[in-house]
PDB file of N, CA and C in Angstrom:
ATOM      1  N   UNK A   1      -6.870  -5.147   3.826  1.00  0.00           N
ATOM      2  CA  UNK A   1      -7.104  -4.776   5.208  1.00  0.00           C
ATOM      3  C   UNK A   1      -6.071  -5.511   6.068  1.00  0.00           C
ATOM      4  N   UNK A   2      -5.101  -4.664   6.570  1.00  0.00           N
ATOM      5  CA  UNK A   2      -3.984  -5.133   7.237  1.00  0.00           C
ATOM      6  C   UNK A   2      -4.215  -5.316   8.835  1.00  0.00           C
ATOM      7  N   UNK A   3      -5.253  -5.018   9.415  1.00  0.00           N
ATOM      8  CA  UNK A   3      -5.631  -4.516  10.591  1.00  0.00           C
ATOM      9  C   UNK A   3      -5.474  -5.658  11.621  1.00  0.00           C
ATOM     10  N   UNK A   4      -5.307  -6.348  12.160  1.00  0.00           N
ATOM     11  CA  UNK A   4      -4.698  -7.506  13.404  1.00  0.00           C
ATOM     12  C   UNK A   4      -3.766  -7.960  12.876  1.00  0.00           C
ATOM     13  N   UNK A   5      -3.164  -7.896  11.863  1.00  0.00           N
ATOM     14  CA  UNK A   5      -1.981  -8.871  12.133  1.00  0.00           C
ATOM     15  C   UNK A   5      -0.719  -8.125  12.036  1.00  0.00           C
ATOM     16  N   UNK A   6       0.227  -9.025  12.289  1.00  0.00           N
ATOM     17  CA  UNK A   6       1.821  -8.600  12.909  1.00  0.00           C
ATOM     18  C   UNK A   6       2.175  -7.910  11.555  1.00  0.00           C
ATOM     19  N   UNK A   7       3.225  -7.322  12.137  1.00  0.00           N
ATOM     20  CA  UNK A   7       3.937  -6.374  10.973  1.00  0.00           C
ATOM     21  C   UNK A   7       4.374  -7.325   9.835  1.00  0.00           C
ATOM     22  N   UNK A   8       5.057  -8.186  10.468  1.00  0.00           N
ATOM     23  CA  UNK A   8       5.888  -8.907   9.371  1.00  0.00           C
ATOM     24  C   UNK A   8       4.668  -9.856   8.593  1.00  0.00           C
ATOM     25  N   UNK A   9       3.854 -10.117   9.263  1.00  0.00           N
ATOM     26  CA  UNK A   9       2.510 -10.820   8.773  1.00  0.00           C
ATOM     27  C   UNK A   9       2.071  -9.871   7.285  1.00  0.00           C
ATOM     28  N   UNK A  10       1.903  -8.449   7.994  1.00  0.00           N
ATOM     29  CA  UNK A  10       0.878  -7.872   6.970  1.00  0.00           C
ATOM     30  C   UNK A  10       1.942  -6.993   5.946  1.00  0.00           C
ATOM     31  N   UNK A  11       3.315  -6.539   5.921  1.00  0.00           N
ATOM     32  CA  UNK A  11       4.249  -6.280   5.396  1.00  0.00           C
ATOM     33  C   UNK A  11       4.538  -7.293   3.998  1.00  0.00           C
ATOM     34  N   UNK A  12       4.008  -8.763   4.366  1.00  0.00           N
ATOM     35  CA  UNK A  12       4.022  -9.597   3.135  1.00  0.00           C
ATOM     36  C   UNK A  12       3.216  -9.951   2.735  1.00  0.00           C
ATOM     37  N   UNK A  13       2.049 -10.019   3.178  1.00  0.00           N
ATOM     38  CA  UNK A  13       0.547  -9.629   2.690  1.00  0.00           C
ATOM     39  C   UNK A  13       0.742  -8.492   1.663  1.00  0.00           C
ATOM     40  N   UNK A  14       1.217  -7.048   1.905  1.00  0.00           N
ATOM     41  CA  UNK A  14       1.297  -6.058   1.042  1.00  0.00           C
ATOM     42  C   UNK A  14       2.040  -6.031  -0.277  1.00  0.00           C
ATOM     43  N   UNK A  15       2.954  -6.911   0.241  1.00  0.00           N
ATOM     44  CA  UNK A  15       4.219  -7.152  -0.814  1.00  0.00           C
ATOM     45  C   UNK A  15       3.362  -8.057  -2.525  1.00  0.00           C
ATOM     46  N   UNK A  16       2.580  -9.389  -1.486  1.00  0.00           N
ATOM     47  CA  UNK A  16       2.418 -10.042  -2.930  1.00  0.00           C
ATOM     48  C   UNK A  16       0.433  -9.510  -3.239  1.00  0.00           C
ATOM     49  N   UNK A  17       0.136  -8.622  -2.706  1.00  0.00           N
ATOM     50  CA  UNK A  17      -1.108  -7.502  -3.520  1.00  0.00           C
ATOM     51  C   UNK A  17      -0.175  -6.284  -4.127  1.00  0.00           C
ATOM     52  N   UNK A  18       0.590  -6.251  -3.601  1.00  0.00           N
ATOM     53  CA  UNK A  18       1.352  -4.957  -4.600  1.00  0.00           C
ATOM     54  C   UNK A  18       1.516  -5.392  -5.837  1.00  0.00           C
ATOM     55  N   UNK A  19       2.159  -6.819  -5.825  1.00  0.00           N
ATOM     56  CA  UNK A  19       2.455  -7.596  -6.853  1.00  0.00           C
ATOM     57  C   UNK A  19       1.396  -7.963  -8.166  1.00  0.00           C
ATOM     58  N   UNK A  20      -0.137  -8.628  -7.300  1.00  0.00           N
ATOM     59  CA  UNK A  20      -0.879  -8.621  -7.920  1.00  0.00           C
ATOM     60  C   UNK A  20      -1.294  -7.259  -8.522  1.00  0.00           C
ATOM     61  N   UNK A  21      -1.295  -6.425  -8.094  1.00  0.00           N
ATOM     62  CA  UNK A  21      -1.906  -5.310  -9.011  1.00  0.00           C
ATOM     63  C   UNK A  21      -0.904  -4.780 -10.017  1.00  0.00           C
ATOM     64  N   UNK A  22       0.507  -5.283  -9.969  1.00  0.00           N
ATOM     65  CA  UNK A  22       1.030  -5.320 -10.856  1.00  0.00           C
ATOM     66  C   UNK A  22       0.478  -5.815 -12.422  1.00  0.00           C
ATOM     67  N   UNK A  23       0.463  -7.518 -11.738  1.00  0.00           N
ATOM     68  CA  UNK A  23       0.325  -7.862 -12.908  1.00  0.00           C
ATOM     69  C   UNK A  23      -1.345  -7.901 -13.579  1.00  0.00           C
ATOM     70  N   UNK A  24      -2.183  -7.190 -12.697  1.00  0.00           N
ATOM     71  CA  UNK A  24      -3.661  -6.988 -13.219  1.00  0.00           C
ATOM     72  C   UNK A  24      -3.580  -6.016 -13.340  1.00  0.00           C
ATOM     73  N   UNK A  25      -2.668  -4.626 -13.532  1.00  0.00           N
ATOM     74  CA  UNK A  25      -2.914  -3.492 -13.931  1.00  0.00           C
ATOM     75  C   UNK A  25      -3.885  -2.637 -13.061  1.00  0.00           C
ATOM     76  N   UNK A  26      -3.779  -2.719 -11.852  1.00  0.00           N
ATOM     77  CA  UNK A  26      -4.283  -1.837 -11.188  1.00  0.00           C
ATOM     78  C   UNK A  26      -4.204  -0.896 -11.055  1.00  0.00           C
ATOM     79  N   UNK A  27      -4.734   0.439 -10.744  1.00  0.00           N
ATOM     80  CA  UNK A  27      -4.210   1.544 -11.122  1.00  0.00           C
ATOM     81  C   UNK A  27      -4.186   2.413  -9.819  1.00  0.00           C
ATOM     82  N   UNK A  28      -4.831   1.836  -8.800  1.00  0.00           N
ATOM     83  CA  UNK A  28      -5.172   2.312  -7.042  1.00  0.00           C
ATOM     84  C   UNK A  28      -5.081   1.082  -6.614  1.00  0.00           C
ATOM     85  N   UNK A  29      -4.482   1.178  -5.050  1.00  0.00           N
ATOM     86  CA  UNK A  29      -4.645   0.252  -4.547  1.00  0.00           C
ATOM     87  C   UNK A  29      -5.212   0.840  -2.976  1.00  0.00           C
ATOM     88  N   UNK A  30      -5.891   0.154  -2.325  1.00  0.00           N
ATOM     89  CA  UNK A  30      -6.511   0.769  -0.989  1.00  0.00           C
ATOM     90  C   UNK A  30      -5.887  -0.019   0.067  1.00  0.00           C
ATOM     91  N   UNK A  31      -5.121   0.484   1.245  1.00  0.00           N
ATOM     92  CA  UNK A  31      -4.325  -0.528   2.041  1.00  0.00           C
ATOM     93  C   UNK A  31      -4.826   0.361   3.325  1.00  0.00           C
ATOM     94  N   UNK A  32      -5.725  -0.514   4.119  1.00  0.00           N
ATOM     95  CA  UNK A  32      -5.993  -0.374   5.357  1.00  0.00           C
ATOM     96  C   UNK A  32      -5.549  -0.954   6.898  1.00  0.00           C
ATOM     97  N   UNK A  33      -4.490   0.058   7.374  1.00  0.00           N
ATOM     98  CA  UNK A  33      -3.118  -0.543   8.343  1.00  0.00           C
ATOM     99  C   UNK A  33      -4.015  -0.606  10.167  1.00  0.00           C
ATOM    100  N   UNK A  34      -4.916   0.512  10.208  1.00  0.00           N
ATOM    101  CA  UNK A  34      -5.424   0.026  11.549  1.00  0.00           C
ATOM    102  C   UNK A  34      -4.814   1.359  11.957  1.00  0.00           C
ATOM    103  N   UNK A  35      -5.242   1.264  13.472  1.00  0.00           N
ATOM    104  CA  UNK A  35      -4.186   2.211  14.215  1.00  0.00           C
ATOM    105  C   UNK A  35      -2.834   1.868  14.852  1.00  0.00           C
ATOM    106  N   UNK A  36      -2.003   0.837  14.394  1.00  0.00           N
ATOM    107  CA  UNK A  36      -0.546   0.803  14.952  1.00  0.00           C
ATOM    108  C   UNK A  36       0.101   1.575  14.097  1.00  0.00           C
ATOM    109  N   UNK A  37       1.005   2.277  15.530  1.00  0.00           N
ATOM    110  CA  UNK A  37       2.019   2.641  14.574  1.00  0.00           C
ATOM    111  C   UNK A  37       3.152   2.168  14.110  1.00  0.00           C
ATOM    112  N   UNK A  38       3.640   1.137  15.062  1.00  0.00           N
ATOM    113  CA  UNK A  38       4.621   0.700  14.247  1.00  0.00           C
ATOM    114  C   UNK A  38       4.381  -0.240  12.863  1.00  0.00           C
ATOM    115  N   UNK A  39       3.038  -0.546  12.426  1.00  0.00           N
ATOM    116  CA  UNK A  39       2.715  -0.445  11.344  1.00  0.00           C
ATOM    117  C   UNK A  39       2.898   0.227  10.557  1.00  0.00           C
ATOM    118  N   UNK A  40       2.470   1.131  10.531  1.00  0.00           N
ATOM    119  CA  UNK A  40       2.281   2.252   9.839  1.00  0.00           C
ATOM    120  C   UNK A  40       3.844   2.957   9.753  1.00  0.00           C
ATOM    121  N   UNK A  41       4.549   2.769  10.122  1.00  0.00           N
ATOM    122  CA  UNK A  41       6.034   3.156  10.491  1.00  0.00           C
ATOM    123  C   UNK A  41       6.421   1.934   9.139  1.00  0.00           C
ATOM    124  N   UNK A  42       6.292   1.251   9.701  1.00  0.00           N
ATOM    125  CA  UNK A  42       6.680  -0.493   8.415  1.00  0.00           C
ATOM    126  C   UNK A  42       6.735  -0.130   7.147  1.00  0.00           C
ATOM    127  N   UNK A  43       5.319   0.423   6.893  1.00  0.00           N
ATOM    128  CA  UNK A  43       4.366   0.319   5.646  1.00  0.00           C
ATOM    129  C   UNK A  43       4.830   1.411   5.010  1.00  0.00           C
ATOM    130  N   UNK A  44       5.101   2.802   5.782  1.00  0.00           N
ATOM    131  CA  UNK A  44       6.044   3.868   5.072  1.00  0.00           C
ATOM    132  C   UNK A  44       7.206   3.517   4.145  1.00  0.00           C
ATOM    133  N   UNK A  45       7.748   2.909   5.565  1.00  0.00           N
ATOM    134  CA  UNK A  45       9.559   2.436   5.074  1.00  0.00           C
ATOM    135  C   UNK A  45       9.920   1.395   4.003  1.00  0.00           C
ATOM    136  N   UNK A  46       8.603   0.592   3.849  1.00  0.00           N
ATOM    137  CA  UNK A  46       8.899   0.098   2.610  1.00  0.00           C
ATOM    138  C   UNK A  46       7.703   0.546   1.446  1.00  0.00           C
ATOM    139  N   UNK A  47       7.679   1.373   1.364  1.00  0.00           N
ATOM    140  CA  UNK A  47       7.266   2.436  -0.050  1.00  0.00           C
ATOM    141  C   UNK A  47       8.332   2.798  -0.324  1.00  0.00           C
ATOM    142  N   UNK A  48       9.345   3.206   0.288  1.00  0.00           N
ATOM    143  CA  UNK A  48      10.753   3.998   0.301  1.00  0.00           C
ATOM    144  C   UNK A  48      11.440   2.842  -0.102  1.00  0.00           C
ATOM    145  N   UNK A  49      11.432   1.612  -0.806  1.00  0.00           N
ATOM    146  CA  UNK A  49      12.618   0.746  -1.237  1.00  0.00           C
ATOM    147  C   UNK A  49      12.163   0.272  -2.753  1.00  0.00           C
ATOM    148  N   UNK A  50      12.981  -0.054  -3.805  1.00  0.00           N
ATOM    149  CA  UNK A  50      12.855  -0.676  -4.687  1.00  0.00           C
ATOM    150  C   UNK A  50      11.990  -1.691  -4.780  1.00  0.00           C
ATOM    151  N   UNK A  51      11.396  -2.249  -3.947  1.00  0.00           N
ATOM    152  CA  UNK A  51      10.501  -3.582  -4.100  1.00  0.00           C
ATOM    153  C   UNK A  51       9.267  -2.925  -4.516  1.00  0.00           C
ATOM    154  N   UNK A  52       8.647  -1.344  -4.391  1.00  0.00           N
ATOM    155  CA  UNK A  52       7.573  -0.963  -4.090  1.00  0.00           C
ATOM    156  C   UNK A  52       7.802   0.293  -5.194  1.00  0.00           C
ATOM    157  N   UNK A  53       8.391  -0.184  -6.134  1.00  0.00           N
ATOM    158  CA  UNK A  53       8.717   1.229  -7.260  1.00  0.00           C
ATOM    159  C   UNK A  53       7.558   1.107  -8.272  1.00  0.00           C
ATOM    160  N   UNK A  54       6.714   0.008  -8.336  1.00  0.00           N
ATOM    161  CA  UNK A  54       5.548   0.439  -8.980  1.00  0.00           C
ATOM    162  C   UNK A  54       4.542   1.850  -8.381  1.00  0.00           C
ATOM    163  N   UNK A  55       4.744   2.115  -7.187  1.00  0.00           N
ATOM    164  CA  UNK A  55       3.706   2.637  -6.929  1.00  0.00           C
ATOM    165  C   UNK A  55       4.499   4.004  -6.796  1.00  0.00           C
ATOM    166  N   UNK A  56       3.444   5.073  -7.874  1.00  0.00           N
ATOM    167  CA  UNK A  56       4.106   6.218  -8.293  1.00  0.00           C
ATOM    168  C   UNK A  56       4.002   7.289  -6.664  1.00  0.00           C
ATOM    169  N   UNK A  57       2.822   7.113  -6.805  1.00  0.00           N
ATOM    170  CA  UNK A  57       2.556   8.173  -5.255  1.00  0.00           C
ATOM    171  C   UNK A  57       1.386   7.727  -4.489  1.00  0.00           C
ATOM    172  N   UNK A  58       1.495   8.192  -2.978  1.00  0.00           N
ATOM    173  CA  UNK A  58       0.488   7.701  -2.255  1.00  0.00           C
ATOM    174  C   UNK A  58       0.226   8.737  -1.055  1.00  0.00           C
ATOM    175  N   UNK A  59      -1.165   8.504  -0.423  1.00  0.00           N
ATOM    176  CA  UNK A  59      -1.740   9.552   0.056  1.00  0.00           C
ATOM    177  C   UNK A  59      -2.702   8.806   1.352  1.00  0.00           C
ATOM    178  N   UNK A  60      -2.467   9.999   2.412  1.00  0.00           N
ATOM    179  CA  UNK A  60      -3.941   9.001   3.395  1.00  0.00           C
ATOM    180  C   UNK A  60      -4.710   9.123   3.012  1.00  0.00           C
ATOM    181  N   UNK A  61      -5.920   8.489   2.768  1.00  0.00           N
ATOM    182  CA  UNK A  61      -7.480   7.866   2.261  1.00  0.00           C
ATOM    183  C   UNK A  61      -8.187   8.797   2.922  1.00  0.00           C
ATOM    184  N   UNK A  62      -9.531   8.982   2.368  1.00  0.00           N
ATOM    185  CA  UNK A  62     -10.481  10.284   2.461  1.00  0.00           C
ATOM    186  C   UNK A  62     -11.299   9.209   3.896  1.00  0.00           C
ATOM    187  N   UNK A  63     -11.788  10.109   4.625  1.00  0.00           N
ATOM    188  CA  UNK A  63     -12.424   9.817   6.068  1.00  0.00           C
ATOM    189  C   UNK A  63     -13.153   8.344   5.666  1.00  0.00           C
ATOM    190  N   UNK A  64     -13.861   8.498   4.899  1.00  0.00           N
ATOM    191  CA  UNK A  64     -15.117   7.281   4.858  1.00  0.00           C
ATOM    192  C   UNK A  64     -14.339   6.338   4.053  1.00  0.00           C
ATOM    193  N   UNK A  65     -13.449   6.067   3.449  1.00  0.00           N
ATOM    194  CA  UNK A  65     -12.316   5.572   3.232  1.00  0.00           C
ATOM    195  C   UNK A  65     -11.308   4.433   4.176  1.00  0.00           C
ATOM    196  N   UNK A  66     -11.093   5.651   5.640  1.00  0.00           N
ATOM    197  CA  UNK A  66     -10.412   4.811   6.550  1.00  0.00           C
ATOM    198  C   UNK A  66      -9.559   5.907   7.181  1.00  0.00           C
ATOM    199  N   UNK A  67      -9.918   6.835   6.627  1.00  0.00           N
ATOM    200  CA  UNK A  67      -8.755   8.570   7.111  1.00  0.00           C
ATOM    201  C   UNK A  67      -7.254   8.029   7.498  1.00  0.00           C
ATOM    202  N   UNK A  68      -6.600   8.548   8.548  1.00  0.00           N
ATOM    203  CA  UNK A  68      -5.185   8.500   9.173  1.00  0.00           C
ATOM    204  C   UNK A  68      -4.684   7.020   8.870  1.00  0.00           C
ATOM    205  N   UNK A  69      -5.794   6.192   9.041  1.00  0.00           N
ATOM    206  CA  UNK A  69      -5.821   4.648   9.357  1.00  0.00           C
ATOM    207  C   UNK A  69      -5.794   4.183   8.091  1.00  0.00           C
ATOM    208  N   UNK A  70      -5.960   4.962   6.656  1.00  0.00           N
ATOM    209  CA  UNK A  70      -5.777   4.002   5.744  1.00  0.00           C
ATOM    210  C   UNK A  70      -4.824   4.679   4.903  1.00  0.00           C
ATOM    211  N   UNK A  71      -4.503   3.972   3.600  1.00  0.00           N
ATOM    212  CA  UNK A  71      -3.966   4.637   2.479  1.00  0.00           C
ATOM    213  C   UNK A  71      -3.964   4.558   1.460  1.00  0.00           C
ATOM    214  N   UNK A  72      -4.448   5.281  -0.027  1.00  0.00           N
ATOM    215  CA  UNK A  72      -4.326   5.202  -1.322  1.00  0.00           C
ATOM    216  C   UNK A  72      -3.288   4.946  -1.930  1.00  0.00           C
ATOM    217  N   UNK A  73      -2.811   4.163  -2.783  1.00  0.00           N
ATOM    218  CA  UNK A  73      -1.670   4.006  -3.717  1.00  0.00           C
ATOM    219  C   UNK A  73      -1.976   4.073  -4.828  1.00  0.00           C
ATOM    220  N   UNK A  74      -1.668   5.038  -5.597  1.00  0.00           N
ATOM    221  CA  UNK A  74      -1.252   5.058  -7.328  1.00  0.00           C
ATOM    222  C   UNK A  74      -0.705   4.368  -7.740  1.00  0.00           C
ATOM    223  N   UNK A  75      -0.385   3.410  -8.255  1.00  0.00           N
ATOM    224  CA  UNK A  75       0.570   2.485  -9.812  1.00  0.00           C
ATOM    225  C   UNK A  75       1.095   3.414 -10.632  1.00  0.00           C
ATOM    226  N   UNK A  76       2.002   3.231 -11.026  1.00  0.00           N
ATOM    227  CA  UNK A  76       3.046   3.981 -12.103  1.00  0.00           C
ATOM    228  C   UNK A  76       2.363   3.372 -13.466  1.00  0.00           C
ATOM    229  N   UNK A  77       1.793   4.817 -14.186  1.00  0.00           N
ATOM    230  CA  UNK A  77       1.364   3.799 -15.412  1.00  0.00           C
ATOM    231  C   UNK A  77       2.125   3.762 -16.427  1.00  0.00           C
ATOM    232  N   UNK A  78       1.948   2.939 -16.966  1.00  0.00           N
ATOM    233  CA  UNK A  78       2.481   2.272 -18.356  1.00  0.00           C
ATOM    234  C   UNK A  78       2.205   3.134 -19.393  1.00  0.00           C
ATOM    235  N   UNK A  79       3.326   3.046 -20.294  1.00  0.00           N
ATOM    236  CA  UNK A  79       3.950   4.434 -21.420  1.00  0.00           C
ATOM    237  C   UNK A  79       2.784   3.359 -22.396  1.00  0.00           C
ATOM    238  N   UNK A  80       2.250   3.513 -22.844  1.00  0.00           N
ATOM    239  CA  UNK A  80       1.557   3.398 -24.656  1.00  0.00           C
ATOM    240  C   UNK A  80       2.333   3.546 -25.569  1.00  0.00           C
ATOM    241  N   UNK A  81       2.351   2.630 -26.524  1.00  0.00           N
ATOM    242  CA  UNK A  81       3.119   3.082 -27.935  1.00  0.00           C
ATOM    243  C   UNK A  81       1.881   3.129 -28.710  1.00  0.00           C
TER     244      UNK A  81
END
């Protein structure tokens, strides 16, 4: 839940839970930005960079969820041998 704090605050908040669900194998992650937009502007633009290539695809969150205001992330899963 990213919701009061500064961009750059919650931009690295996101960074090291992205991280953790890395390394716990998460397979969703739920990231709730609030209504800013230049949040939400932030939080786009870095899905769009290499730091954030675990996460295969992502989607706004179903109403009771957090609707416009939140967002689902997929993890890229891991190949099985």
């Amino acid at each position: 839940d990213l919701r009061g704090h500064t961009t750059v605050d919650a931009l690295e908040r996101f960074r090291e839970r992205l991280q953790d669900g890395v390394f716990l194998g998460w397979r969703t992650f739920h990231v709730i930005l609030g209504p800013s937009e230049e949040l939400r502007e932030a939080f786009l633009g870095l899905l769009g960079q290499p730091e954030a290539q675990a996460i295969a695809r992502y989607a706004q969150a179903p109403i009771p969820m957090g609707g416009h205001q939140a967002w689902v992330l997929y993890y890229a899963g891991i190949a099985s041998h």
